[in-house]
PDB file of N, CA and C in Angstrom:
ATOM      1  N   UNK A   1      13.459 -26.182   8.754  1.00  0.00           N
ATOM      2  CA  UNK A   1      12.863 -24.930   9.194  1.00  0.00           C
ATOM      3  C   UNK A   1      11.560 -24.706   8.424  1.00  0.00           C
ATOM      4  N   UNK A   2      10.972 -24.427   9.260  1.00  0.00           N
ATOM      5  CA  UNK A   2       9.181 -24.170   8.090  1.00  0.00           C
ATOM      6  C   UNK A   2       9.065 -22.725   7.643  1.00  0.00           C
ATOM      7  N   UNK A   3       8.292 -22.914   6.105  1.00  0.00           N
ATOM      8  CA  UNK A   3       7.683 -21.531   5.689  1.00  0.00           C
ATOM      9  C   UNK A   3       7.928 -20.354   6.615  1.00  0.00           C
ATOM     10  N   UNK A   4       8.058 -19.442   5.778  1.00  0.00           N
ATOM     11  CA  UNK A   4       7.518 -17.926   6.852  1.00  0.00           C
ATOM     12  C   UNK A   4       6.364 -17.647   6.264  1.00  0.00           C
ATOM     13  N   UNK A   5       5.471 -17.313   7.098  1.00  0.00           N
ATOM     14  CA  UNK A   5       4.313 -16.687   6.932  1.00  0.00           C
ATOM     15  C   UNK A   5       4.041 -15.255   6.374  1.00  0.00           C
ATOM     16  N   UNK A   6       3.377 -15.267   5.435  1.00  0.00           N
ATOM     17  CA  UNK A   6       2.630 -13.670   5.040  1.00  0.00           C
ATOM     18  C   UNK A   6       1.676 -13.094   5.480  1.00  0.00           C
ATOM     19  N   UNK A   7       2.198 -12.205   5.734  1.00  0.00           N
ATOM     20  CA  UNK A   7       0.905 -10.897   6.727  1.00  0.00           C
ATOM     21  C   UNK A   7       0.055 -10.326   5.675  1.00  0.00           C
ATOM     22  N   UNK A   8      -1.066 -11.230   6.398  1.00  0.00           N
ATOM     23  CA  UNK A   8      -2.289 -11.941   4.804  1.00  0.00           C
ATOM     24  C   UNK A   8      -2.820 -10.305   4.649  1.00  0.00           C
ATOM     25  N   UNK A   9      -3.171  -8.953   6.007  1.00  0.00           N
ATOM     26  CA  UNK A   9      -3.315  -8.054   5.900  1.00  0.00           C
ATOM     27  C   UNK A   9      -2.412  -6.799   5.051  1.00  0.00           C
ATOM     28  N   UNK A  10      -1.645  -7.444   5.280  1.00  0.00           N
ATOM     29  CA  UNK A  10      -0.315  -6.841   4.292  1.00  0.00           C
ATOM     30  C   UNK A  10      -0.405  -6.877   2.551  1.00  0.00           C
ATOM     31  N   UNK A  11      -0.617  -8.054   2.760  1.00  0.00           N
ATOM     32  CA  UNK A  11      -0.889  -8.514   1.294  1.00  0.00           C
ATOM     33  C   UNK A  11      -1.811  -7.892   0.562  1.00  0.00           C
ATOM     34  N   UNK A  12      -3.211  -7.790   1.117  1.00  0.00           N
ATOM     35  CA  UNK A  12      -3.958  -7.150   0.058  1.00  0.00           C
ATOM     36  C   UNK A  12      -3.692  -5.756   0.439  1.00  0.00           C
ATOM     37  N   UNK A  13      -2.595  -4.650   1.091  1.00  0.00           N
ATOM     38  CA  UNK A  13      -2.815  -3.595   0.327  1.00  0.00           C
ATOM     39  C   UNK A  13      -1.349  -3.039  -0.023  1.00  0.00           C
ATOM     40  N   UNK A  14      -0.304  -3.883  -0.123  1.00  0.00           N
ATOM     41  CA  UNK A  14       0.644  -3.779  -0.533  1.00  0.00           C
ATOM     42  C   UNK A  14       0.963  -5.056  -2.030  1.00  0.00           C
ATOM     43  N   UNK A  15       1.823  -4.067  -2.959  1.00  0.00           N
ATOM     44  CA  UNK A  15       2.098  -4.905  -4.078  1.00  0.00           C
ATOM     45  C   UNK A  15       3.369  -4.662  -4.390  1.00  0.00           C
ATOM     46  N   UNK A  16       4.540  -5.321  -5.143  1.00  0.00           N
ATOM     47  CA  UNK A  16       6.290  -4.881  -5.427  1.00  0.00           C
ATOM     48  C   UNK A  16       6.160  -4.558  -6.466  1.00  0.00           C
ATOM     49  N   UNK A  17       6.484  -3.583  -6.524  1.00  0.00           N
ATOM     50  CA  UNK A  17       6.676  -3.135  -8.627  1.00  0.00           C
ATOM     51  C   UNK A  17       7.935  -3.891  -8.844  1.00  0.00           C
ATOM     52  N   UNK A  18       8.235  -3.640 -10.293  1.00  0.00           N
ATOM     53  CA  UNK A  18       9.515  -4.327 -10.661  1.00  0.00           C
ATOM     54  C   UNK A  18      11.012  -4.062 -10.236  1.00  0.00           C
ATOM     55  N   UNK A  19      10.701  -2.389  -9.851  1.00  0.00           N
ATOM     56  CA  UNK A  19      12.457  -1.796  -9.581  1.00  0.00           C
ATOM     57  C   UNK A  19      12.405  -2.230  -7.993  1.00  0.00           C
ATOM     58  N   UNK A  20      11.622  -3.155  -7.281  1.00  0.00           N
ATOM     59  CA  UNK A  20      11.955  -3.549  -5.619  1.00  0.00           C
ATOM     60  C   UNK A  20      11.030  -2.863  -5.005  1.00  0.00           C
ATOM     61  N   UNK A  21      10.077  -1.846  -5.359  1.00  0.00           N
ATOM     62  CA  UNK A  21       9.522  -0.766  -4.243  1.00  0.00           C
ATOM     63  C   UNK A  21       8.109  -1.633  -3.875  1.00  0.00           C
ATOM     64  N   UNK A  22       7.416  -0.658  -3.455  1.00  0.00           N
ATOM     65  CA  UNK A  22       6.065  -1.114  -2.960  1.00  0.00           C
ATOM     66  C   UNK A  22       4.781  -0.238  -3.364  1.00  0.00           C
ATOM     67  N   UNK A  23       3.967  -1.067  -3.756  1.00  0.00           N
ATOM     68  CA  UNK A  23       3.149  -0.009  -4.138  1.00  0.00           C
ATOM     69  C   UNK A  23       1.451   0.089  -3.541  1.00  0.00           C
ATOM     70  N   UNK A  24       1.566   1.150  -2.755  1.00  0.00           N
ATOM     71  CA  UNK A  24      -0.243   1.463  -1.801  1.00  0.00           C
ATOM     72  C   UNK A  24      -1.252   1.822  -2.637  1.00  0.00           C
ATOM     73  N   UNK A  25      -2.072   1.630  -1.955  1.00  0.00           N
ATOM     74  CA  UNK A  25      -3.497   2.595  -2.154  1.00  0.00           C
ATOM     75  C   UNK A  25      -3.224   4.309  -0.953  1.00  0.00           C
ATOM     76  N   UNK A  26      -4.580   5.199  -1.475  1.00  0.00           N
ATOM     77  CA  UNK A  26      -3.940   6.059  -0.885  1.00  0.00           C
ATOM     78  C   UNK A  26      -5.177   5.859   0.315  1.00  0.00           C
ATOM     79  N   UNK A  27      -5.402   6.217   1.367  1.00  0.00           N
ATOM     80  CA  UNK A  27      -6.420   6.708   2.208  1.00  0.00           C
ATOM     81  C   UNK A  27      -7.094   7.664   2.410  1.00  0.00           C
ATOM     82  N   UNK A  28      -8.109   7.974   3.021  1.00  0.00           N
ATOM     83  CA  UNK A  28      -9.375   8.894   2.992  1.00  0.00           C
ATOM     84  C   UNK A  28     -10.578   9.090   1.890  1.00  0.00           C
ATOM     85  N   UNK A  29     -10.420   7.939   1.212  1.00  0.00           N
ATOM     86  CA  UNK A  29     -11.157   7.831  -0.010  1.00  0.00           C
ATOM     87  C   UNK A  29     -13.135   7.004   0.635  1.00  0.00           C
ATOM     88  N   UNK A  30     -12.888   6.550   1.832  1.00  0.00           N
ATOM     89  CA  UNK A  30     -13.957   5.453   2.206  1.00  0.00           C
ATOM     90  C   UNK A  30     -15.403   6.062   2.890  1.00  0.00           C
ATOM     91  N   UNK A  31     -15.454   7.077   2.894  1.00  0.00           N
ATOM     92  CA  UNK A  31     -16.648   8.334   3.855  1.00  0.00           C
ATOM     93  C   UNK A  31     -16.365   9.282   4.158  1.00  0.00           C
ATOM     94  N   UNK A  32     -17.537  10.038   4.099  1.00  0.00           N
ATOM     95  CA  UNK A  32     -17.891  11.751   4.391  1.00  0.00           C
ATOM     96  C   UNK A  32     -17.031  12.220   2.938  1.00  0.00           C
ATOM     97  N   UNK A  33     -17.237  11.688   2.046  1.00  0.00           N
ATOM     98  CA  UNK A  33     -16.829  12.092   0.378  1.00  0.00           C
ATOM     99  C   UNK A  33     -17.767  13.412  -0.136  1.00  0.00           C
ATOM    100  N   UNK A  34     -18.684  14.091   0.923  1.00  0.00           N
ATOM    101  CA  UNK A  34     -19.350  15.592   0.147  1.00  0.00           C
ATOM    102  C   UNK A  34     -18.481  16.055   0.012  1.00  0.00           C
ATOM    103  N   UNK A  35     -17.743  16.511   1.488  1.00  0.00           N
ATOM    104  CA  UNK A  35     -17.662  17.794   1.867  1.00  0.00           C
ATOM    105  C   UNK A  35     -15.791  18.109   1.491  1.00  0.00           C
ATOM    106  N   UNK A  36     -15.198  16.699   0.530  1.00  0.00           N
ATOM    107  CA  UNK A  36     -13.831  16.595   0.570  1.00  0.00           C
ATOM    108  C   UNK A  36     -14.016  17.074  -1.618  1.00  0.00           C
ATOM    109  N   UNK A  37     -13.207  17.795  -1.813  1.00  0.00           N
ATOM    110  CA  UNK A  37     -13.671  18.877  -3.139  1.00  0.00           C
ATOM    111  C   UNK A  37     -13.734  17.458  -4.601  1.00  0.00           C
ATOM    112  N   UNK A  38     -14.190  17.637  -6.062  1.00  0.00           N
ATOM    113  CA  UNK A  38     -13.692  16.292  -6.658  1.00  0.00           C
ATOM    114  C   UNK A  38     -12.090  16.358  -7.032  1.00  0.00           C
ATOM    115  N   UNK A  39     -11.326  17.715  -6.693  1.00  0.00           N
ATOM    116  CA  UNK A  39     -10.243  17.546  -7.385  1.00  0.00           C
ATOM    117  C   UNK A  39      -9.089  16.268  -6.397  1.00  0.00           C
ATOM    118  N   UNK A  40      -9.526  16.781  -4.838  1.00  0.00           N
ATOM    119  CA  UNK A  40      -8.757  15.505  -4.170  1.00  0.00           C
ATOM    120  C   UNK A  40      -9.411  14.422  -4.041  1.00  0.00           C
ATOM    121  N   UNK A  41     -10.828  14.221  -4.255  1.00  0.00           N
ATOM    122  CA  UNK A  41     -11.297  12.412  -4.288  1.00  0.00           C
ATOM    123  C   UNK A  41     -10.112  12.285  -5.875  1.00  0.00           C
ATOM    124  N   UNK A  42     -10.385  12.528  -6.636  1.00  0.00           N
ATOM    125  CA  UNK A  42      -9.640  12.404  -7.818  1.00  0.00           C
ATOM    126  C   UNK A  42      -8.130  11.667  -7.233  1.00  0.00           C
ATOM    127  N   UNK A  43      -7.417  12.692  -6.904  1.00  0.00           N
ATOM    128  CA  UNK A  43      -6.208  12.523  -6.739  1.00  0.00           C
ATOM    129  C   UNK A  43      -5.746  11.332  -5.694  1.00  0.00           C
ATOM    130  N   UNK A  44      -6.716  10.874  -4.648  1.00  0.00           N
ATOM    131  CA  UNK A  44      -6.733  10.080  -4.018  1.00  0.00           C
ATOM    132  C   UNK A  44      -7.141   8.657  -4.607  1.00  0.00           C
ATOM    133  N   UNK A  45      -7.157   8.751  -5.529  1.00  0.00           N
ATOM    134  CA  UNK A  45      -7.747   7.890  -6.485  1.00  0.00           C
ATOM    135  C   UNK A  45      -6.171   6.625  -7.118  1.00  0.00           C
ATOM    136  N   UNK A  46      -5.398   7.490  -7.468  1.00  0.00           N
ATOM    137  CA  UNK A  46      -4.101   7.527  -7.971  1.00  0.00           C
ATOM    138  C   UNK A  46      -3.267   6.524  -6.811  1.00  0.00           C
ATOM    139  N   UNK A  47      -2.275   5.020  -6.838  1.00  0.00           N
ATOM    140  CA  UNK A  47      -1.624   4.765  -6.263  1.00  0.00           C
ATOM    141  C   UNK A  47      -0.727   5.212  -5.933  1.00  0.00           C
ATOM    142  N   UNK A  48       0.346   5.310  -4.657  1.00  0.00           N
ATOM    143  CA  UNK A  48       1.434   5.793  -3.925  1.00  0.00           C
ATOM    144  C   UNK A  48       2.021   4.686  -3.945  1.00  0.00           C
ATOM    145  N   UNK A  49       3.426   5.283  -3.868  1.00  0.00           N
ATOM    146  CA  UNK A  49       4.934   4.381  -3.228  1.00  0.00           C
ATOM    147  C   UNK A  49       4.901   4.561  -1.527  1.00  0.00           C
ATOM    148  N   UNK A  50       5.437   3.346  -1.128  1.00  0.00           N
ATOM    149  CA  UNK A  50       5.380   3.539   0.596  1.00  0.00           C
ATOM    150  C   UNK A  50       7.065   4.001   0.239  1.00  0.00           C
ATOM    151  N   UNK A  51       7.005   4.696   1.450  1.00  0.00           N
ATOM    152  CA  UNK A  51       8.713   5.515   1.303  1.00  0.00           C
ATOM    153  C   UNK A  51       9.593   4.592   1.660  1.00  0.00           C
ATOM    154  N   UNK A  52      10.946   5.160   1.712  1.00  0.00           N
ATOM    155  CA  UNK A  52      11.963   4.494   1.599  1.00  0.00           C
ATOM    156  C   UNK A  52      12.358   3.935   2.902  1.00  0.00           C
ATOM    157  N   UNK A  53      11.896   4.590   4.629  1.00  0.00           N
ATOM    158  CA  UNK A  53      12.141   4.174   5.314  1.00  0.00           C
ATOM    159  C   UNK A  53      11.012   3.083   5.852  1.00  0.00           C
ATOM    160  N   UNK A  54      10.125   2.872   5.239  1.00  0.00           N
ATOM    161  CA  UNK A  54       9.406   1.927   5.675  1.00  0.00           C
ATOM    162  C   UNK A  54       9.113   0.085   4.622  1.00  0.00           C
ATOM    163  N   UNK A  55      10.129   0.538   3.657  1.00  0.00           N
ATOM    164  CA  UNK A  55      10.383  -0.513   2.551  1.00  0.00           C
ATOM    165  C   UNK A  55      10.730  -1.675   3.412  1.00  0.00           C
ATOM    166  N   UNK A  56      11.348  -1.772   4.334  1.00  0.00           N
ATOM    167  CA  UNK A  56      12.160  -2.993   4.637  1.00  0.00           C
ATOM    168  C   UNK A  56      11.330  -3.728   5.999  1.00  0.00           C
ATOM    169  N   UNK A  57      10.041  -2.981   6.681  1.00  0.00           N
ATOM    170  CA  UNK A  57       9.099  -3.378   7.109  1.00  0.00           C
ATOM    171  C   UNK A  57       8.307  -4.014   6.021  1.00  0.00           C
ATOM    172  N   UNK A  58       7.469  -3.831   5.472  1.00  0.00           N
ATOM    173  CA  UNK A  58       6.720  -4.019   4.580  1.00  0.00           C
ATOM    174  C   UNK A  58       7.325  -5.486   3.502  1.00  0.00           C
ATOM    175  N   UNK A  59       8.440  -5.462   3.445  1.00  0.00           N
ATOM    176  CA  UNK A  59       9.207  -6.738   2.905  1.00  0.00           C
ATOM    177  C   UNK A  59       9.023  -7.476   3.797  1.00  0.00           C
ATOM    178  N   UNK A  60       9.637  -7.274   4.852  1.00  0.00           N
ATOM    179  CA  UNK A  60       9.763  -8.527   6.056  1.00  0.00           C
ATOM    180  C   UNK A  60       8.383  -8.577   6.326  1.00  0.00           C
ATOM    181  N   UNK A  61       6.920  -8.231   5.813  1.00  0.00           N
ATOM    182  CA  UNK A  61       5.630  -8.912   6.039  1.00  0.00           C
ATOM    183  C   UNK A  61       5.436  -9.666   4.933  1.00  0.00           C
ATOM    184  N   UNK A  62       6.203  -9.258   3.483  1.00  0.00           N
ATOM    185  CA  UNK A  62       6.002 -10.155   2.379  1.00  0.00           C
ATOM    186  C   UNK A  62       6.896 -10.920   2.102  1.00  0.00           C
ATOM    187  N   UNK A  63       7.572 -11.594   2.587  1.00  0.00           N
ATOM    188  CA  UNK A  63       8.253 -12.606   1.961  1.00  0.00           C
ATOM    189  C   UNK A  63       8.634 -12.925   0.822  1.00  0.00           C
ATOM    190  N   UNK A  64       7.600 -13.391   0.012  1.00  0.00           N
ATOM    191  CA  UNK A  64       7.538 -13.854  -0.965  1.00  0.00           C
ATOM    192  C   UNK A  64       7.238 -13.286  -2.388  1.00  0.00           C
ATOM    193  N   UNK A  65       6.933 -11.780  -1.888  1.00  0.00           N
ATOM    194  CA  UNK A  65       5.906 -10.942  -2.746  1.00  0.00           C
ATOM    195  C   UNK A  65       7.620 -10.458  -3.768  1.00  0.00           C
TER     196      UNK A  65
END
């Protein structure tokens, strides 16, 4: 049976921490940054956990991760 493949898009914006989870970037950080205040560019700044119902998608794109 051959390799499974990694969802090469997957990869760079998903990473596994050690306890199994997954860990994002957040979004809305990429344009129109005036008119959004500095306390949420800030906070958007900060990595997220993808939740719990979408863990087992996000595995089955990483394989290996």
């Amino acid at each position: 049976m051959p390799k499974m493949k990694t969802n090469r898009g997957a990869a760079k914006r998903f990473s596994r921490t050690a306890s199994g989870g997954f860990k994002r970037g957040q979004s809305h950080r990429r344009h129109i940054l005036t008119k959004k205040s500095s306390k949420r560019k800030r906070q958007l700044r900060s990595p997220s956990m993808v939740q719990d119902c979408d863990t087992a998608m996000v595995s089955r794109m990483l394989p290996y991760a």
